[in-house]
C-alpha atoms as a PDB file:
ATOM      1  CA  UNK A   1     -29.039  -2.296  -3.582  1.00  0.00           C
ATOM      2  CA  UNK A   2     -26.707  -4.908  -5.068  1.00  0.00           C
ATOM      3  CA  UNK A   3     -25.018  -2.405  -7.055  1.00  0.00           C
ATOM      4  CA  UNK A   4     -24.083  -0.727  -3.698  1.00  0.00           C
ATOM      5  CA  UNK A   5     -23.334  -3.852  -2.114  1.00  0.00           C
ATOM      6  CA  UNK A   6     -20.798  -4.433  -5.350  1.00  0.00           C
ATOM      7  CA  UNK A   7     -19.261  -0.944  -4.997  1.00  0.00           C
ATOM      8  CA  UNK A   8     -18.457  -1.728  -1.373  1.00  0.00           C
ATOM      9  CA  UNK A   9     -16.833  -5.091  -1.963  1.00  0.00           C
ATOM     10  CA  UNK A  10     -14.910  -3.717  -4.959  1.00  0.00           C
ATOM     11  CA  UNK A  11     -13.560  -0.074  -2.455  1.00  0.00           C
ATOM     12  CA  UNK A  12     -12.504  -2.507   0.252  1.00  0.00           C
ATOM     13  CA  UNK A  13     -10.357  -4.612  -1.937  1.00  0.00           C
ATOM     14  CA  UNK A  14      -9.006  -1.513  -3.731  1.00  0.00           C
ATOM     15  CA  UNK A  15      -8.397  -0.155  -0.307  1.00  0.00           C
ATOM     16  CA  UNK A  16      -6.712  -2.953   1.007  1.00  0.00           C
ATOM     17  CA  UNK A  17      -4.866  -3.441  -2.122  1.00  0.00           C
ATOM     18  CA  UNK A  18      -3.450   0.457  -1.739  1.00  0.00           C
ATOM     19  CA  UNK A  19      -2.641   0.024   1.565  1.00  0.00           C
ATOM     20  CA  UNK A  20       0.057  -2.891   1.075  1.00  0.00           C
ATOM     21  CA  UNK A  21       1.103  -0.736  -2.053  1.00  0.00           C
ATOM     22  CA  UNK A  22       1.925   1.619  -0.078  1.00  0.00           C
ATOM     23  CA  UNK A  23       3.471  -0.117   3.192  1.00  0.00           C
ATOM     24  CA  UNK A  24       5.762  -1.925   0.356  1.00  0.00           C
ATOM     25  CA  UNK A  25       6.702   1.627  -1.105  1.00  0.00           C
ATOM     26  CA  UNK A  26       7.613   2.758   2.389  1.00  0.00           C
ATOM     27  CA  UNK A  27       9.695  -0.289   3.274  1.00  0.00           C
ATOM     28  CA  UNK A  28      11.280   0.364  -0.031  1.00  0.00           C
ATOM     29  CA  UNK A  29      12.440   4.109   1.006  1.00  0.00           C
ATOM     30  CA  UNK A  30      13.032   2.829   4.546  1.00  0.00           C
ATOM     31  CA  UNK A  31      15.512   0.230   3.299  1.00  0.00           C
ATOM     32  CA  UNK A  32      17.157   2.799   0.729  1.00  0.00           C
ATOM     33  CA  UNK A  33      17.494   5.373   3.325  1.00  0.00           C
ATOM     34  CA  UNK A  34      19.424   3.216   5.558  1.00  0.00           C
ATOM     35  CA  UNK A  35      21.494   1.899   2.700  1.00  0.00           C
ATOM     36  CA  UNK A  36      22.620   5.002   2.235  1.00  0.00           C
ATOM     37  CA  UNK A  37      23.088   6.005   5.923  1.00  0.00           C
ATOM     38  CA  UNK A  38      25.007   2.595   6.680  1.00  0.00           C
ATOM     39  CA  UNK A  39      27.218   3.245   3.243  1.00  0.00           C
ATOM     40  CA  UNK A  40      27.841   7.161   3.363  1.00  0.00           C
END
């Protein structure tokens, strides 16, 4: 049962750790797209 209680701990970190990951990576093409937009 600890081991399980480890896992869980360890998926909802790596979760939330992917999840800003990937809201930075979308703010990233977000502000490139408009760069380009604003520039072309």
């Amino acid at each position: 049962m600890p081991n399980q209680e480890n896992d869980y701990s360890f998926w909802t970190k790596y979760k939330r750790f992917a999840t800003t990951e990937i809201l930075m990576y979308l703010i990233m093409i977000v502000g490139i797209a408009l760069g380009i937009i604003f520039l072309s």
